[in-house]
PDB file of N, CA and C in Angstrom:
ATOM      1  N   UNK A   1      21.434 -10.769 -47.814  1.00  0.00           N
ATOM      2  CA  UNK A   1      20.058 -10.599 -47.434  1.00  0.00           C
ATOM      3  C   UNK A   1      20.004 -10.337 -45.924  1.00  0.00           C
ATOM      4  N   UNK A   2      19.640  -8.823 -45.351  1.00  0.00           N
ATOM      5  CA  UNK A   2      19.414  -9.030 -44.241  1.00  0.00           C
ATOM      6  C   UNK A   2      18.120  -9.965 -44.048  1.00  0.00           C
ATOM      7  N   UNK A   3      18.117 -10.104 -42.328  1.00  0.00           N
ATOM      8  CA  UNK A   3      16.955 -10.424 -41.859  1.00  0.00           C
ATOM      9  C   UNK A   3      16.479  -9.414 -41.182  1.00  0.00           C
ATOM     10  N   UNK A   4      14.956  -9.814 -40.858  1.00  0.00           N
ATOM     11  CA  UNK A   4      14.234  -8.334 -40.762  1.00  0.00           C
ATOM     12  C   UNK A   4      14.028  -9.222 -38.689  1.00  0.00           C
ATOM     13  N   UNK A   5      14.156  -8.147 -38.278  1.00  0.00           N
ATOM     14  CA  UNK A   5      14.212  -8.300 -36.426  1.00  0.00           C
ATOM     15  C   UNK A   5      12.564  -8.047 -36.308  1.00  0.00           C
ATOM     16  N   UNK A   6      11.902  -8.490 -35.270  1.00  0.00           N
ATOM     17  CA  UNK A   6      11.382  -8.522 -35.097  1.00  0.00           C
ATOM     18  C   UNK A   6      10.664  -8.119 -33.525  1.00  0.00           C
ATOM     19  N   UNK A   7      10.223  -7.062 -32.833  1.00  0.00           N
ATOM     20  CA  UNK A   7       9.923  -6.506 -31.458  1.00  0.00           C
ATOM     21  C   UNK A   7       8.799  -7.133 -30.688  1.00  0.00           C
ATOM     22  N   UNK A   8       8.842  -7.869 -29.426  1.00  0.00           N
ATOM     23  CA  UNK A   8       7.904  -8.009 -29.320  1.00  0.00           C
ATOM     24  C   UNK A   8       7.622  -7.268 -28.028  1.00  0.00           C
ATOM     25  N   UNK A   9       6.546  -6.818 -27.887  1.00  0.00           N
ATOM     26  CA  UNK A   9       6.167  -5.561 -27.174  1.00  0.00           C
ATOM     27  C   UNK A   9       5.107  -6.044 -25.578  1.00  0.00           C
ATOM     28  N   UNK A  10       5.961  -6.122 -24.706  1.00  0.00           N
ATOM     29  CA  UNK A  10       5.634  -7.014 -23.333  1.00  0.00           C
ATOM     30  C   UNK A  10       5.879  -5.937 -22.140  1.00  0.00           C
ATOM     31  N   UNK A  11       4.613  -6.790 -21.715  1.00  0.00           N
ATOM     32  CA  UNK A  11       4.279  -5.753 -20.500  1.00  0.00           C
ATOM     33  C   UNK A  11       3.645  -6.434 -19.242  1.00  0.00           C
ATOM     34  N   UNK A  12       4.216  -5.976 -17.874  1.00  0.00           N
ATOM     35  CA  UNK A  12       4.284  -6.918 -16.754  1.00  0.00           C
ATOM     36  C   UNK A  12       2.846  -6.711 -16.033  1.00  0.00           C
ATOM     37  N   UNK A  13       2.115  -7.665 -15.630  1.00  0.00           N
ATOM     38  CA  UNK A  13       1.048  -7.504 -14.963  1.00  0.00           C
ATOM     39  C   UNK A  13       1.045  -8.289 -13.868  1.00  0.00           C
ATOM     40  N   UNK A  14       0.283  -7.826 -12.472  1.00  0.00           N
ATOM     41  CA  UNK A  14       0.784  -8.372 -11.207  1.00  0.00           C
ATOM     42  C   UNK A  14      -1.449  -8.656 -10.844  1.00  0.00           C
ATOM     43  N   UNK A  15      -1.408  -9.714 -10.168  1.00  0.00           N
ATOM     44  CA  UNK A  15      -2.472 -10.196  -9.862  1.00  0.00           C
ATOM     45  C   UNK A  15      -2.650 -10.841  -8.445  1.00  0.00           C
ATOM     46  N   UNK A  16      -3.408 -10.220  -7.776  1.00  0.00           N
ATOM     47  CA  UNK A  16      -3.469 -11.076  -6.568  1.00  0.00           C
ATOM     48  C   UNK A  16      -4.504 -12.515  -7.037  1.00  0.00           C
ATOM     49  N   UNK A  17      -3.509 -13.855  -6.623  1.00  0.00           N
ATOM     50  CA  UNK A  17      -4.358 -15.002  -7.018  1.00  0.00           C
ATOM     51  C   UNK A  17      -4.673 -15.474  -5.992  1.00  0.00           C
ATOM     52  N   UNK A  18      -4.069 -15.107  -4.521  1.00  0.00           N
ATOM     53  CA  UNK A  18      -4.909 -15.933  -3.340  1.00  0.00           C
ATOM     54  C   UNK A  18      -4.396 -14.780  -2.232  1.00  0.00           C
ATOM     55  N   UNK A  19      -6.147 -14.915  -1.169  1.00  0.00           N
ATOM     56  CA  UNK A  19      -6.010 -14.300  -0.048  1.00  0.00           C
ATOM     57  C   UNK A  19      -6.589 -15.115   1.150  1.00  0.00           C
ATOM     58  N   UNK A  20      -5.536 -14.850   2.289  1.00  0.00           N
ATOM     59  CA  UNK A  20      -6.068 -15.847   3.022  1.00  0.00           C
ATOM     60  C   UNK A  20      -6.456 -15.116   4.612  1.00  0.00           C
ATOM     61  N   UNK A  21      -6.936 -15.611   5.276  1.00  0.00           N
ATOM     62  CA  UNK A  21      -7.569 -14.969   6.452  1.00  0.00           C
ATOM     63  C   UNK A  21      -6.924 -16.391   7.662  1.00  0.00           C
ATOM     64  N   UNK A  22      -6.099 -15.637   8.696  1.00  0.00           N
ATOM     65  CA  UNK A  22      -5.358 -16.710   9.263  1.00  0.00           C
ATOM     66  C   UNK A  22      -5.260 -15.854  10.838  1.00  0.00           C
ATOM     67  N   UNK A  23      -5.158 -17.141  12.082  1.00  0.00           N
ATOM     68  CA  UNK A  23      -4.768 -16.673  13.668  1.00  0.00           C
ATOM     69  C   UNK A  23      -6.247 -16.093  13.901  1.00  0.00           C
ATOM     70  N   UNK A  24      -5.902 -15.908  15.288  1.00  0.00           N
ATOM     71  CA  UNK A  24      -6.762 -15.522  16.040  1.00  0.00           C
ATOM     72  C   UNK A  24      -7.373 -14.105  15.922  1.00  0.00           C
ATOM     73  N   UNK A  25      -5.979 -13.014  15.165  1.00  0.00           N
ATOM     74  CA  UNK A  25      -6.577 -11.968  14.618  1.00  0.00           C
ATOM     75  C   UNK A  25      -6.839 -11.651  13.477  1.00  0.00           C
ATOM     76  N   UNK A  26      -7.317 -12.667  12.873  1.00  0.00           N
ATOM     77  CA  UNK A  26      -7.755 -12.642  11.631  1.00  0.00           C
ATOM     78  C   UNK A  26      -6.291 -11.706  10.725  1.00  0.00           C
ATOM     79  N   UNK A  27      -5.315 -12.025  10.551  1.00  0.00           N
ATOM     80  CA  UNK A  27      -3.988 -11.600   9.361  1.00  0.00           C
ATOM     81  C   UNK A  27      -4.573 -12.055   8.405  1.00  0.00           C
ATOM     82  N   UNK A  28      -4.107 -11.020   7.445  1.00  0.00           N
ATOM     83  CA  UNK A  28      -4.371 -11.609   5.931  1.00  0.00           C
ATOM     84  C   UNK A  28      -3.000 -12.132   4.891  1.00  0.00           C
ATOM     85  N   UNK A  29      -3.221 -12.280   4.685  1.00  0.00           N
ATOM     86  CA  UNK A  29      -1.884 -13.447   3.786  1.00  0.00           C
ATOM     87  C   UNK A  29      -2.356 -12.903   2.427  1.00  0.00           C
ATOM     88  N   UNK A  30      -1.639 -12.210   1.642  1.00  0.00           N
ATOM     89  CA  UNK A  30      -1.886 -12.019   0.016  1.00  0.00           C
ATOM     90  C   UNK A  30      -0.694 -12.532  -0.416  1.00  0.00           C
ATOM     91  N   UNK A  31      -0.996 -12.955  -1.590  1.00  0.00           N
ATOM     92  CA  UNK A  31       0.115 -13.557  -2.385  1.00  0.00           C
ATOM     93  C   UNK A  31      -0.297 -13.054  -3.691  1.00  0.00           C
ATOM     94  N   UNK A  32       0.795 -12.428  -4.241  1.00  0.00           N
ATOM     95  CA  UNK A  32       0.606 -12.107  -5.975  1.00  0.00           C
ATOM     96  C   UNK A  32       1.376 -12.715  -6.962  1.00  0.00           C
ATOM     97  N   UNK A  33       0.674 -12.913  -8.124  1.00  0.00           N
ATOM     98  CA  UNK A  33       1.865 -13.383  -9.064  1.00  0.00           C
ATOM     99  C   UNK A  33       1.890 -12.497  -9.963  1.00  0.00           C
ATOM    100  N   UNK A  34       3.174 -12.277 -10.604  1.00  0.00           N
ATOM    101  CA  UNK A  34       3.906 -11.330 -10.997  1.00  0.00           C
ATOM    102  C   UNK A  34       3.921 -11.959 -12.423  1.00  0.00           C
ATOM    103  N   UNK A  35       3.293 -11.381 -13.770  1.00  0.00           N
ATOM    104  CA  UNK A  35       3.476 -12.493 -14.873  1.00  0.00           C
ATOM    105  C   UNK A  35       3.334 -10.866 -16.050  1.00  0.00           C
ATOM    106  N   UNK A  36       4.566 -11.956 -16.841  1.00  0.00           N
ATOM    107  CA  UNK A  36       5.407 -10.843 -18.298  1.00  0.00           C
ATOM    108  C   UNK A  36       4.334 -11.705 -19.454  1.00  0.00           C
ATOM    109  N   UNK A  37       3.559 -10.654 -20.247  1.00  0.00           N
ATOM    110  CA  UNK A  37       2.746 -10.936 -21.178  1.00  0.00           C
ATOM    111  C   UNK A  37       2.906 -10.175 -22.444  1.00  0.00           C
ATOM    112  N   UNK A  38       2.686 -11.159 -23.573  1.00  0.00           N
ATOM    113  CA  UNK A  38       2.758 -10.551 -24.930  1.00  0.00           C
ATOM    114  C   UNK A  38       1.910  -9.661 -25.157  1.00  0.00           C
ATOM    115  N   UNK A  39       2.539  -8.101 -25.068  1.00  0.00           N
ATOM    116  CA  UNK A  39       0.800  -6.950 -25.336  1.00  0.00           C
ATOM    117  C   UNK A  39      -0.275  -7.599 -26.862  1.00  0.00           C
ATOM    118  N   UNK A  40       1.092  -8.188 -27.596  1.00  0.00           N
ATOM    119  CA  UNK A  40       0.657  -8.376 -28.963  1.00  0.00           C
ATOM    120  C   UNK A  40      -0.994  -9.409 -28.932  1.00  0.00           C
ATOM    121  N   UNK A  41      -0.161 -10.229 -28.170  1.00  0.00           N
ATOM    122  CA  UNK A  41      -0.881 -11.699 -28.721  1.00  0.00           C
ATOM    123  C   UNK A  41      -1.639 -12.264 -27.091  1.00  0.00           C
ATOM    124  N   UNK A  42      -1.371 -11.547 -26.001  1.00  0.00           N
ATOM    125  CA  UNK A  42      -1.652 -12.026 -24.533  1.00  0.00           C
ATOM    126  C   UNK A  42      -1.409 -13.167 -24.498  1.00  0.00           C
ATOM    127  N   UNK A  43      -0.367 -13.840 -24.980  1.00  0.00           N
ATOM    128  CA  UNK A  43      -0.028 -14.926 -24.270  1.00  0.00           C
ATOM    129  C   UNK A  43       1.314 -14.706 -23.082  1.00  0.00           C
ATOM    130  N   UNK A  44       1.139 -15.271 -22.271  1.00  0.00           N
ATOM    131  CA  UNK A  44       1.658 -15.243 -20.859  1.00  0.00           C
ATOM    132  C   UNK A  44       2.858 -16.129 -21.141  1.00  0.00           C
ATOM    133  N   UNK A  45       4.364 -15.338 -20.944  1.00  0.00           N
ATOM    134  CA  UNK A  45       5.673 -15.443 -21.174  1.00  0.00           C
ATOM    135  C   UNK A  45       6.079 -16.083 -20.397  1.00  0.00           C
ATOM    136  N   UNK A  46       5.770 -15.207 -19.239  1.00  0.00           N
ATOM    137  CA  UNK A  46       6.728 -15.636 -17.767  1.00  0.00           C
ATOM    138  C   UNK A  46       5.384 -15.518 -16.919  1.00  0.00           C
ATOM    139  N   UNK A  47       5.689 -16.928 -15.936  1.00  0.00           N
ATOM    140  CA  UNK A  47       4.320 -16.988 -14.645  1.00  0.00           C
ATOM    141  C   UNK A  47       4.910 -17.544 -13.718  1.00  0.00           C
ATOM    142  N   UNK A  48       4.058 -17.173 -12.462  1.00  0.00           N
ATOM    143  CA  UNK A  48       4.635 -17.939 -11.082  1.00  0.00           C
ATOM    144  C   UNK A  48       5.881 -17.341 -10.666  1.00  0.00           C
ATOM    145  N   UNK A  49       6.337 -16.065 -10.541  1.00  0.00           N
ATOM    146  CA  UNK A  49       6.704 -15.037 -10.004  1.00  0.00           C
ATOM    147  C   UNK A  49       6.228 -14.489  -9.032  1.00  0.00           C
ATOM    148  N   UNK A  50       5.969 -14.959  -7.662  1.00  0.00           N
ATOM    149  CA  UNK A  50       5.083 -14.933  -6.638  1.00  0.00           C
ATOM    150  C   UNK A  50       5.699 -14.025  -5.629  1.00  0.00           C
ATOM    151  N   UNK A  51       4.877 -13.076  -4.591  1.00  0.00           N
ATOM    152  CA  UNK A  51       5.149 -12.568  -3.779  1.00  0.00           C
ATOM    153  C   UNK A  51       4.555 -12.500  -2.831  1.00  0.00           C
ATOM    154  N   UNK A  52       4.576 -12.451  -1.732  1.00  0.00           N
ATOM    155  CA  UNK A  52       4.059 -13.085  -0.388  1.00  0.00           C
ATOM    156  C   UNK A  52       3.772 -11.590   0.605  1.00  0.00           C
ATOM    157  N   UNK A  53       3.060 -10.902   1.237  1.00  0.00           N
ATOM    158  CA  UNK A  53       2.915 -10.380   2.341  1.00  0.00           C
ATOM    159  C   UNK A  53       1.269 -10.597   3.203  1.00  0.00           C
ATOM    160  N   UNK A  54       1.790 -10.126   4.473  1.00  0.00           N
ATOM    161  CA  UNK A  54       0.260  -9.979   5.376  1.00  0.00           C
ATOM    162  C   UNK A  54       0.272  -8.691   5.803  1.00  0.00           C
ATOM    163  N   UNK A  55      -0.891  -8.576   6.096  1.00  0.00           N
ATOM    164  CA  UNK A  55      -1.671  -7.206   7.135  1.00  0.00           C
ATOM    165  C   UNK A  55      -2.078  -7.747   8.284  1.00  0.00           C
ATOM    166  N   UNK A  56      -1.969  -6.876   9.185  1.00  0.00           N
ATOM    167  CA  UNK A  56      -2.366  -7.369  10.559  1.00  0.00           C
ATOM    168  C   UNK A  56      -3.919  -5.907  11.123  1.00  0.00           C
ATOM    169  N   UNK A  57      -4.315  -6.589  11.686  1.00  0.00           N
ATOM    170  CA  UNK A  57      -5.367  -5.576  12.019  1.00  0.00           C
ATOM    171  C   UNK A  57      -5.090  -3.883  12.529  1.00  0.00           C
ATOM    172  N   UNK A  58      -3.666  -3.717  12.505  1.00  0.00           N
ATOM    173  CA  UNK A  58      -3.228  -2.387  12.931  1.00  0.00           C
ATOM    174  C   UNK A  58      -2.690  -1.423  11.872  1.00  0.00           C
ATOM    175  N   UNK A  59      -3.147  -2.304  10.274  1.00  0.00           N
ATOM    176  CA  UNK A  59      -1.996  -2.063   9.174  1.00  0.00           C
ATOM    177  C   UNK A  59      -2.826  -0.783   8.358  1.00  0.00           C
ATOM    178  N   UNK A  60      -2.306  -0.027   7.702  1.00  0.00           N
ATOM    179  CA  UNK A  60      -3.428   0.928   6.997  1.00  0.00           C
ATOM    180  C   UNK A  60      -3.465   0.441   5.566  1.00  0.00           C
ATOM    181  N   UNK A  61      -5.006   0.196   4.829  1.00  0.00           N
ATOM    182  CA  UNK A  61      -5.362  -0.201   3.731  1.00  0.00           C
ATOM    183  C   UNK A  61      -5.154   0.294   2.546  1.00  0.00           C
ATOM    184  N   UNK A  62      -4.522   1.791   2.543  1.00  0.00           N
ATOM    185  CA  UNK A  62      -4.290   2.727   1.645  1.00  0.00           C
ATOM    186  C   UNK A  62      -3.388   2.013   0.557  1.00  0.00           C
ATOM    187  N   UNK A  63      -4.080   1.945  -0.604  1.00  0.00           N
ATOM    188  CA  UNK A  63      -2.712   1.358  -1.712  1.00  0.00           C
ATOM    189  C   UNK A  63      -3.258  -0.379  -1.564  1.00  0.00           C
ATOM    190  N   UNK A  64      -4.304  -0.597  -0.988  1.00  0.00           N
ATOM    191  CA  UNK A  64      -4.218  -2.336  -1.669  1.00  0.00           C
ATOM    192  C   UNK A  64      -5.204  -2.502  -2.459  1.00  0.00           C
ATOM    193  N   UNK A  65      -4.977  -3.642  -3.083  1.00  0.00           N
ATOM    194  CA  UNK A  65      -6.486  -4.029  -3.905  1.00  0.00           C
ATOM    195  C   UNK A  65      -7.385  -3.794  -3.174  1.00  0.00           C
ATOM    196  N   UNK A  66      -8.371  -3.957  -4.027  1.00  0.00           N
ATOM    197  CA  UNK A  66      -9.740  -3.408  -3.885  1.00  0.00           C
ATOM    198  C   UNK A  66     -10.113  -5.007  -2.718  1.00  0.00           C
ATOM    199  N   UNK A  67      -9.909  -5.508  -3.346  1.00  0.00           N
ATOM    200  CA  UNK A  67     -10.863  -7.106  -3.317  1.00  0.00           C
ATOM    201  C   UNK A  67      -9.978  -7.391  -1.208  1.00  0.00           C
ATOM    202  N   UNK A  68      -8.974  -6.819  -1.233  1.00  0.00           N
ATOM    203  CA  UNK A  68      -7.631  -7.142  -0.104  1.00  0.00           C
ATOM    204  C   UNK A  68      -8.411  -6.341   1.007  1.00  0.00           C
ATOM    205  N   UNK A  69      -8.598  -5.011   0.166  1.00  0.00           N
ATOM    206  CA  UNK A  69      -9.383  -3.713   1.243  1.00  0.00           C
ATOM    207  C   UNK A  69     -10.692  -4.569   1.939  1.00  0.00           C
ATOM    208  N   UNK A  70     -11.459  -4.829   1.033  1.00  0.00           N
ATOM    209  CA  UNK A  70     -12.677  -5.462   1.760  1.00  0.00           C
ATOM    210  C   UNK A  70     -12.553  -6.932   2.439  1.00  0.00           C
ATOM    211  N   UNK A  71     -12.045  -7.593   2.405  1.00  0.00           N
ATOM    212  CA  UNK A  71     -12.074  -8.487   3.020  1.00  0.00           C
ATOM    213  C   UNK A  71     -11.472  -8.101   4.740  1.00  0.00           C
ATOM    214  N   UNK A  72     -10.553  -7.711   4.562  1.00  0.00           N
ATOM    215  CA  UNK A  72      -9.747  -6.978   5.852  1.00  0.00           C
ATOM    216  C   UNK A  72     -11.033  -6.203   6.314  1.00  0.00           C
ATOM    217  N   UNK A  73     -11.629  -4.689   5.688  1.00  0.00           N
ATOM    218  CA  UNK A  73     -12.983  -4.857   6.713  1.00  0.00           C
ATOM    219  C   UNK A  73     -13.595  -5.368   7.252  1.00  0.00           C
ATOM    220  N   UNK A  74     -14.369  -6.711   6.426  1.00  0.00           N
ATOM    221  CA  UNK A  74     -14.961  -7.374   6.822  1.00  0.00           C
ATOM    222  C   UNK A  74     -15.074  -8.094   8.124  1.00  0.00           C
ATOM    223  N   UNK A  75     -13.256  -8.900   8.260  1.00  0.00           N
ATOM    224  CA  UNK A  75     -12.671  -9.097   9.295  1.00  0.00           C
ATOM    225  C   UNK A  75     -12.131  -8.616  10.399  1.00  0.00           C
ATOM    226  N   UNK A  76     -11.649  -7.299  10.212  1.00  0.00           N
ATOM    227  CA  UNK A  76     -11.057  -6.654  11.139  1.00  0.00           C
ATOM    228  C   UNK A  76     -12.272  -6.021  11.681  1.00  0.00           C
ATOM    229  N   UNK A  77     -13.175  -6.668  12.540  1.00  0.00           N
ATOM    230  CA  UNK A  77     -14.045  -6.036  13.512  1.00  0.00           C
ATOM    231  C   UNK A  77     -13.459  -5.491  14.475  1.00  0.00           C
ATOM    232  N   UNK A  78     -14.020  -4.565  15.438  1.00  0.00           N
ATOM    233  CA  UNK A  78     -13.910  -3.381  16.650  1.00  0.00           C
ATOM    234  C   UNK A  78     -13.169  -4.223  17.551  1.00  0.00           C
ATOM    235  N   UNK A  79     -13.590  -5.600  17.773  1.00  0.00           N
ATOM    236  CA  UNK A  79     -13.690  -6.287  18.956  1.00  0.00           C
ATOM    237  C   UNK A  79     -12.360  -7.364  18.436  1.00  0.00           C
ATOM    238  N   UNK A  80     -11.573  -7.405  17.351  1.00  0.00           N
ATOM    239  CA  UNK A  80     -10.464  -7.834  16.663  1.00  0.00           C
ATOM    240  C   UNK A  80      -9.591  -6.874  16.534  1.00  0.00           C
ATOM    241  N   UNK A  81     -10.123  -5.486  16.090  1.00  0.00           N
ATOM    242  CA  UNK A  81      -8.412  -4.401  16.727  1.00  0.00           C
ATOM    243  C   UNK A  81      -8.297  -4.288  18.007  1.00  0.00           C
ATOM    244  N   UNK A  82      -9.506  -4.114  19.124  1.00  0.00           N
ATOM    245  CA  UNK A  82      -8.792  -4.013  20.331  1.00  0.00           C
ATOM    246  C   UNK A  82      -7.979  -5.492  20.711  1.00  0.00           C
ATOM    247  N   UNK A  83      -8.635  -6.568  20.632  1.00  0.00           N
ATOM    248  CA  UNK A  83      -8.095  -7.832  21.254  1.00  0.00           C
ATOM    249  C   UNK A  83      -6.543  -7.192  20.552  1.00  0.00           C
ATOM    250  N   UNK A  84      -6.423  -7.129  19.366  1.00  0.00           N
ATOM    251  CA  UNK A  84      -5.053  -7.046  19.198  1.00  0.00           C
ATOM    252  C   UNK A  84      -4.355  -6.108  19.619  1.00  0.00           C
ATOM    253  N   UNK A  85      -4.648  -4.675  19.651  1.00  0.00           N
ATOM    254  CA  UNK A  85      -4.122  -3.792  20.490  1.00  0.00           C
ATOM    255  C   UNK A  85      -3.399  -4.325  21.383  1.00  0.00           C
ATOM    256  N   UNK A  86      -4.654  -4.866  22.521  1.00  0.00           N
ATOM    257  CA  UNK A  86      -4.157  -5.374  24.080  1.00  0.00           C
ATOM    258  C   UNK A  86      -3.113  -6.417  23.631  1.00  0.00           C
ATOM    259  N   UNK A  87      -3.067  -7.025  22.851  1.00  0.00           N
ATOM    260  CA  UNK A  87      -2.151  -8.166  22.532  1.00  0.00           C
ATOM    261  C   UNK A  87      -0.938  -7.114  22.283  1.00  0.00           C
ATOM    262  N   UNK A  88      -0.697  -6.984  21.302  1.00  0.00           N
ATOM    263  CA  UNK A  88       0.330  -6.036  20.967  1.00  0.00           C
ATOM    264  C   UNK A  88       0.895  -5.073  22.072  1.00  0.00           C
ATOM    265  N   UNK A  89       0.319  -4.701  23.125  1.00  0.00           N
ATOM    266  CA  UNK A  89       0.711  -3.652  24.249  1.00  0.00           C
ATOM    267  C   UNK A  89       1.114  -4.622  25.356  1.00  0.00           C
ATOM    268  N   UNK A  90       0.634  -5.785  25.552  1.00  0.00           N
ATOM    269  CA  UNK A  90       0.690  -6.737  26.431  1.00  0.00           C
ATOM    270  C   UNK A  90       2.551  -7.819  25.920  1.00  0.00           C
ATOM    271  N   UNK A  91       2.339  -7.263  24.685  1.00  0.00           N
ATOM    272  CA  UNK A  91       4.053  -7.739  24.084  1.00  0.00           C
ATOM    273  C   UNK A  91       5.035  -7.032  24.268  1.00  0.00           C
ATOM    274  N   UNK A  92       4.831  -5.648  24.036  1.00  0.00           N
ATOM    275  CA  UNK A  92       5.612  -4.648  24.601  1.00  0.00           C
ATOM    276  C   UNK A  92       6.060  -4.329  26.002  1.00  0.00           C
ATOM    277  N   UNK A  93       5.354  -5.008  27.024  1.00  0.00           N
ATOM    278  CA  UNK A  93       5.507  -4.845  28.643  1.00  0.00           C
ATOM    279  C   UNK A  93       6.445  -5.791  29.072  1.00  0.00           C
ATOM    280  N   UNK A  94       6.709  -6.979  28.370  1.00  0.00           N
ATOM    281  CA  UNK A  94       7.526  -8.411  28.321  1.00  0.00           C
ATOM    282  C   UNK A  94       9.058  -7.899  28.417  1.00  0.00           C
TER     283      UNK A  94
END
């Protein structure tokens, strides 16, 4: 008697679960988790596969979440890219 195999058909989905707004120039801190789900049944296989980056007010928004994009507007005011500019040019003279 064979046995009959069975496929189960999984597919990786990535979620930003926290963003954080940090320093004096407002950096953003995203962290995603990275989680393998049953297409079948959506129950969640594998979780807490985490990945860590920031943006700094000089960074270009092209390619992030939606939710990442706006907050960084929000924050990155006129008067927060130059301070950092001068910061950043004022590191380079050192």
């Amino acid at each position: 008697m064979k046995s009959k195999e069975t496929k189960m058909a999984l597919v990786e989905k990535t979620i930003v679960d926290k963003i954080e707004v940090v320093g004096a120039f407002n950096h953003i801190q995203v962290r995603e988790n990275r989680q393998v789900i049953n297409d079948e049944t959506g129950e969640i296989i594998a979780d807490g596969n985490y990945h860590r980056y920031a943006l700094g007010p000089d960074d270009d928004l092209s390619g992030q979440p939606d939710d990442v994009a706006a907050i960084a507007n929000a924050v990155w005011t006129d008067e927060i890219k130059a301070a950092y500019a001068a910061h950043v040019e004022a590191q380079s003279l050192v």
